[in-house]
N, C-alpha and C. Protein backbone atom coordinates (compact mmCIF):
# COMPACT_ATOMS: atom_id res chain seq x y z
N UNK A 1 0.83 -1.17 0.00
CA UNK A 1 0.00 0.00 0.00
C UNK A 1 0.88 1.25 0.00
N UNK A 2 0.34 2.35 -0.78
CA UNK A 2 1.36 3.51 -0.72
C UNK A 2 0.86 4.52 0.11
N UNK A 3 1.92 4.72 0.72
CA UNK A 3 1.62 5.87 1.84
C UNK A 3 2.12 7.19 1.61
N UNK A 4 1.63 8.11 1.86
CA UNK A 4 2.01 9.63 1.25
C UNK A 4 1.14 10.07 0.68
N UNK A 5 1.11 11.42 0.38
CA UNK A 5 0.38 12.44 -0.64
C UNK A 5 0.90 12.20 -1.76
N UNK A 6 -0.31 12.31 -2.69
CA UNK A 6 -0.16 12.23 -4.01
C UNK A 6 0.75 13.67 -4.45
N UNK A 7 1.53 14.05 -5.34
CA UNK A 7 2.80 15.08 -5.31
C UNK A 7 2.00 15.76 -7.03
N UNK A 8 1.81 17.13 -6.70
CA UNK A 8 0.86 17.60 -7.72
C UNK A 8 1.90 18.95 -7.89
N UNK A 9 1.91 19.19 -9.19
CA UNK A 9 2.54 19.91 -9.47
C UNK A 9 1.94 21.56 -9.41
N UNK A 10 2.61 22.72 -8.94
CA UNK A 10 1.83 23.86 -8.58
C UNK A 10 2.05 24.42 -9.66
N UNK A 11 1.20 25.95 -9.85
CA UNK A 11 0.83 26.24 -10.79
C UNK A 11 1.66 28.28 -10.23
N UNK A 12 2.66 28.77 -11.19
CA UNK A 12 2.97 29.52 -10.80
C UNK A 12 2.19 30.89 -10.80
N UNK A 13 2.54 31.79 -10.22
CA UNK A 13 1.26 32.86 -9.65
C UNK A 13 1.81 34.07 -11.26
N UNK A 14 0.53 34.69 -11.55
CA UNK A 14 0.50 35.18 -13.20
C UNK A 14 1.65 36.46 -12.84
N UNK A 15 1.67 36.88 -11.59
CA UNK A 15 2.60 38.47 -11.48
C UNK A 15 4.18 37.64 -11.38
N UNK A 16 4.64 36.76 -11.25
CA UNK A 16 6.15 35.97 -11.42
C UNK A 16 6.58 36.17 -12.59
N UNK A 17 8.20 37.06 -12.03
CA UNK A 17 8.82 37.39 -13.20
C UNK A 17 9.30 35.48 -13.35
N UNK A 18 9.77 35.28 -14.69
CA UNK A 18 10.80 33.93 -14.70
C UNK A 18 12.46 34.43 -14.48
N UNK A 19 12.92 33.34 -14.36
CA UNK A 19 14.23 33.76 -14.00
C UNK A 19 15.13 33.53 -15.22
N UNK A 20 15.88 34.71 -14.52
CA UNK A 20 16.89 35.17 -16.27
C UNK A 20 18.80 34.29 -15.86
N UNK A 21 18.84 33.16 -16.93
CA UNK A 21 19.76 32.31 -17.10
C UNK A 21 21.02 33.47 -17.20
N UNK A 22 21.99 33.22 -16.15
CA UNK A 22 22.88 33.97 -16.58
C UNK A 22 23.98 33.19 -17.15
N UNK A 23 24.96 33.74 -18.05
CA UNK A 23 26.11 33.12 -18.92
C UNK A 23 27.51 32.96 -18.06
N UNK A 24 27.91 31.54 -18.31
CA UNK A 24 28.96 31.46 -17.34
C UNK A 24 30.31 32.13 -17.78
N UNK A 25 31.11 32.38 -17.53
CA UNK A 25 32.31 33.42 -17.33
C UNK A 25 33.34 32.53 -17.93
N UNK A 26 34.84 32.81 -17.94
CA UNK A 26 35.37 32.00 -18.39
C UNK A 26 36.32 31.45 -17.31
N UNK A 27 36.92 30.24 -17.47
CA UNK A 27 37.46 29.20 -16.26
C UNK A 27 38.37 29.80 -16.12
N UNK A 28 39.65 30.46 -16.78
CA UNK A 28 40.53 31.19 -16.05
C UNK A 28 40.27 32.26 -16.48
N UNK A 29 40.38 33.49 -15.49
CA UNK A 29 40.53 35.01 -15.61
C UNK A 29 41.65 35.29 -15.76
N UNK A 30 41.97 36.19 -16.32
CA UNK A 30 43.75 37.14 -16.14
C UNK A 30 43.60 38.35 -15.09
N UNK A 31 44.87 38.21 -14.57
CA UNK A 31 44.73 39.52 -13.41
C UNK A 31 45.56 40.67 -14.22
N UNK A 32 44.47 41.53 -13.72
CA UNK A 32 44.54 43.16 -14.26
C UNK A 32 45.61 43.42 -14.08
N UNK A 33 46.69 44.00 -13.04
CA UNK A 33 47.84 43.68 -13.01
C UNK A 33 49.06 42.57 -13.16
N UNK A 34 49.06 42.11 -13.87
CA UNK A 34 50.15 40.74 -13.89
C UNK A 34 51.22 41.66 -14.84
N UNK A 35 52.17 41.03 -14.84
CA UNK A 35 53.42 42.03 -14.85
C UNK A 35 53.45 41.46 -16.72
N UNK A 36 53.79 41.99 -17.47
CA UNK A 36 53.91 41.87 -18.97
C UNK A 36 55.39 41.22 -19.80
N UNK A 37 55.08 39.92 -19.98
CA UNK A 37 56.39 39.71 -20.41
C UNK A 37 57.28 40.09 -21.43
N UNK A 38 58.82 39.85 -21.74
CA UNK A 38 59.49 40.78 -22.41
C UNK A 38 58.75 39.75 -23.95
N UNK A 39 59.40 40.60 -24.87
CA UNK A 39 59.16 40.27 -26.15
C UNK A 39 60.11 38.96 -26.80
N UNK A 40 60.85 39.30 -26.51
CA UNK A 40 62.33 37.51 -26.30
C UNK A 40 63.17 38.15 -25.87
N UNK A 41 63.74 37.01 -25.42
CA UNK A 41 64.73 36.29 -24.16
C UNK A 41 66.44 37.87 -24.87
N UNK A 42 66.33 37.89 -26.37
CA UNK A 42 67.29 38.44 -26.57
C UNK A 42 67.31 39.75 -26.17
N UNK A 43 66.11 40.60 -26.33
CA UNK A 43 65.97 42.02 -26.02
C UNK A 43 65.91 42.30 -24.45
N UNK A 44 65.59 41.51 -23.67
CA UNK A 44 65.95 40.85 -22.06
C UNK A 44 66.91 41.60 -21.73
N UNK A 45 67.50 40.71 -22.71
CA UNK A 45 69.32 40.47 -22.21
C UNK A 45 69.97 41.77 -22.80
N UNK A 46 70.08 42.12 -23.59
CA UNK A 46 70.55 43.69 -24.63
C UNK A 46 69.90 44.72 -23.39
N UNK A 47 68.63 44.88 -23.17
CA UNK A 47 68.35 45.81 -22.19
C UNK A 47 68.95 46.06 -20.85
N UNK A 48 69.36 44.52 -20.18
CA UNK A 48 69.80 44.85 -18.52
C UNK A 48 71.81 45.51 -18.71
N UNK A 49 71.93 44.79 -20.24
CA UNK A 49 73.45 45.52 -20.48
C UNK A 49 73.91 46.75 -20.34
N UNK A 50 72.58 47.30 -21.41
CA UNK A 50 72.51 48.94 -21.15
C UNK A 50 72.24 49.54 -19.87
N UNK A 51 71.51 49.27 -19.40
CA UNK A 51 71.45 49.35 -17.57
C UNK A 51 72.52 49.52 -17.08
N UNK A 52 73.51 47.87 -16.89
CA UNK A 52 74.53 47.86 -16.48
C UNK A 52 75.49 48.72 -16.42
N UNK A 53 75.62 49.09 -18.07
CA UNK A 53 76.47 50.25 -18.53
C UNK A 53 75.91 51.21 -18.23
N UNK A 54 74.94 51.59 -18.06
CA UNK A 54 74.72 53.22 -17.47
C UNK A 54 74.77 53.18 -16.10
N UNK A 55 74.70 52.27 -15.27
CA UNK A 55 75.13 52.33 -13.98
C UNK A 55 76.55 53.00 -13.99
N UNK A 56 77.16 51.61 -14.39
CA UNK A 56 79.05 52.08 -14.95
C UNK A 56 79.52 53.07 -14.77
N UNK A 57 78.87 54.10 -16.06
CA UNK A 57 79.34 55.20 -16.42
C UNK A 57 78.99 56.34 -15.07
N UNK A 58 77.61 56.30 -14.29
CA UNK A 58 77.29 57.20 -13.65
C UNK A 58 78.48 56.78 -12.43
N UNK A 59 77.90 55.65 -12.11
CA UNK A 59 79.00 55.31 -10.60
C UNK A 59 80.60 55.97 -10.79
N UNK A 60 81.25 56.07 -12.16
CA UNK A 60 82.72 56.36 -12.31
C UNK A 60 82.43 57.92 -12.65
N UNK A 61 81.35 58.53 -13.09
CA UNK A 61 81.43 59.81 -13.16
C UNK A 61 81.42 60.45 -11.73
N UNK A 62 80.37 59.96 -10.48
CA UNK A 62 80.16 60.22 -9.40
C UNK A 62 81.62 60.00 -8.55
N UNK A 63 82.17 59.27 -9.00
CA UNK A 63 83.51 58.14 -7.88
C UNK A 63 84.32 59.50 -8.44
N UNK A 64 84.65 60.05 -9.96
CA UNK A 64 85.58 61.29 -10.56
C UNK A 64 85.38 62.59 -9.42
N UNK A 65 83.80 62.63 -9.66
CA UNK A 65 84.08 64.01 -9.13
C UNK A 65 83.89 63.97 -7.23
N UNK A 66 83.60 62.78 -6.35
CA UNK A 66 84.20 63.13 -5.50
C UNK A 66 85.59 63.62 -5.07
N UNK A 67 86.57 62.50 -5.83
CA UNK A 67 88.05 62.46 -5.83
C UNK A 67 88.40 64.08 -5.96
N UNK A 68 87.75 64.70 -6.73
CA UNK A 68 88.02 65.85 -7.27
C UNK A 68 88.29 67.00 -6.30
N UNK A 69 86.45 66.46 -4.96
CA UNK A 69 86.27 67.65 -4.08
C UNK A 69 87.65 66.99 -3.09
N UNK A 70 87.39 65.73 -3.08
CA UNK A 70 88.66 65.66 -1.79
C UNK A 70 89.71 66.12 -1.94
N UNK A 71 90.51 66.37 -3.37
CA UNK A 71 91.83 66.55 -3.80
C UNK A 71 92.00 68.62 -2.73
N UNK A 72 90.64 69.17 -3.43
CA UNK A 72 90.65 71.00 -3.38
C UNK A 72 90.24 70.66 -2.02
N UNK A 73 90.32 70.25 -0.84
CA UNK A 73 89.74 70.55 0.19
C UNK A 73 91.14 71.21 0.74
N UNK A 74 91.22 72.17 1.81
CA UNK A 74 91.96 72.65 2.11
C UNK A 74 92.72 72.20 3.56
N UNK A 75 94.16 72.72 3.08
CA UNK A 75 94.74 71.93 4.41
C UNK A 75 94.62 71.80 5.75
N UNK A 76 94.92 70.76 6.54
CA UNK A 76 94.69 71.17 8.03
C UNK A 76 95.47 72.20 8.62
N UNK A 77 94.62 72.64 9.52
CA UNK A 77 94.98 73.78 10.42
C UNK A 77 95.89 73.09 11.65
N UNK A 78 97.17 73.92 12.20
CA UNK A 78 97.84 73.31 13.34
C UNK A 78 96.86 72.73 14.46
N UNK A 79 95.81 72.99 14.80
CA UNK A 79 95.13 72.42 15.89
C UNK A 79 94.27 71.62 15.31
N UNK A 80 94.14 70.97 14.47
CA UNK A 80 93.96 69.72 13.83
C UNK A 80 94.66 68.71 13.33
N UNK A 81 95.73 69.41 13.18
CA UNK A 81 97.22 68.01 12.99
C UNK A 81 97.25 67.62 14.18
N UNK A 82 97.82 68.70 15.23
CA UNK A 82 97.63 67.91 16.44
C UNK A 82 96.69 66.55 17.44
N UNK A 83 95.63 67.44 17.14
CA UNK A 83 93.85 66.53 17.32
C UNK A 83 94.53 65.07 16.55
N UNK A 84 94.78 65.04 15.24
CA UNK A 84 95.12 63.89 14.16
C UNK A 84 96.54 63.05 14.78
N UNK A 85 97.24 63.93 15.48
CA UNK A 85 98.92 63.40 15.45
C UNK A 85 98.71 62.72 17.18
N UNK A 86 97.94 62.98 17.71
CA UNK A 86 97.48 62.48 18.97
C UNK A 86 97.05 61.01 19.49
N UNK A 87 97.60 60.00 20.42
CA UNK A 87 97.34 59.11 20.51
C UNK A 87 95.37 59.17 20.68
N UNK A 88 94.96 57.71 20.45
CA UNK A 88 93.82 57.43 20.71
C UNK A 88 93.37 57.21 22.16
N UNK A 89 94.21 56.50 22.63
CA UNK A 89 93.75 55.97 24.12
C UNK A 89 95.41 56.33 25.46
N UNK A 90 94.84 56.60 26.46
CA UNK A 90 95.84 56.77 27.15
C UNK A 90 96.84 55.48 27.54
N UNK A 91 98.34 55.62 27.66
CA UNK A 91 99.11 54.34 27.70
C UNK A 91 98.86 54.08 29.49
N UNK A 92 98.97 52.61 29.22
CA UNK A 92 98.57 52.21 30.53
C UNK A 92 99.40 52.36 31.73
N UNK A 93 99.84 53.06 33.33
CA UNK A 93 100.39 53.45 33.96
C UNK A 93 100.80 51.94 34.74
N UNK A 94 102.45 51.65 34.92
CA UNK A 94 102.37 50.67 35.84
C UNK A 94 102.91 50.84 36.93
């Protein structure tokens, strides 16, 4: 014998919007920021050279003209040779 309610299908009410199927997306996204790769491996390499070399050149232009200011700095004064010609620490008394 079957037990239960008979299962009747309802009837939807006339003011029901239906529902709107939405479209699925795609399985991988790309992130908005992701960093852009080079164009080949050769222009890579040609680019970090030039880098290199302009480091080079600035670091030995900068290293020139300190040498330059230290050379014109002017001499010490007698109470700074002294200060300079002066032990560091006192000798130990026995």
């Amino acid at each position: 014998m079957a037990q239960g309610k008979m299962k009747v299908k309802s009837k939807v009410p006339s003011g029901a919007k239906s529902k709107v199927k939405k479209a699925k997306g795609k399985a991988v996204t790309k992130r908005i920021n992701a960093p852009v790769k080079s164009k080949t491996k050769a222009q890579a390499v040609e680019r970090n050279k030039m880098k290199a070399t302009v480091t080079k050149m600035v670091n030995a232009a900068a290293e020139q003209q300190l040498r330059a200011l230290a050379k014109d700095t002017p001499q010490l004064s007698e109470a700074q040779k002294r200060v300079a010609s002066a032990p560091t620490a006192p000798a130990p008394a026995k």
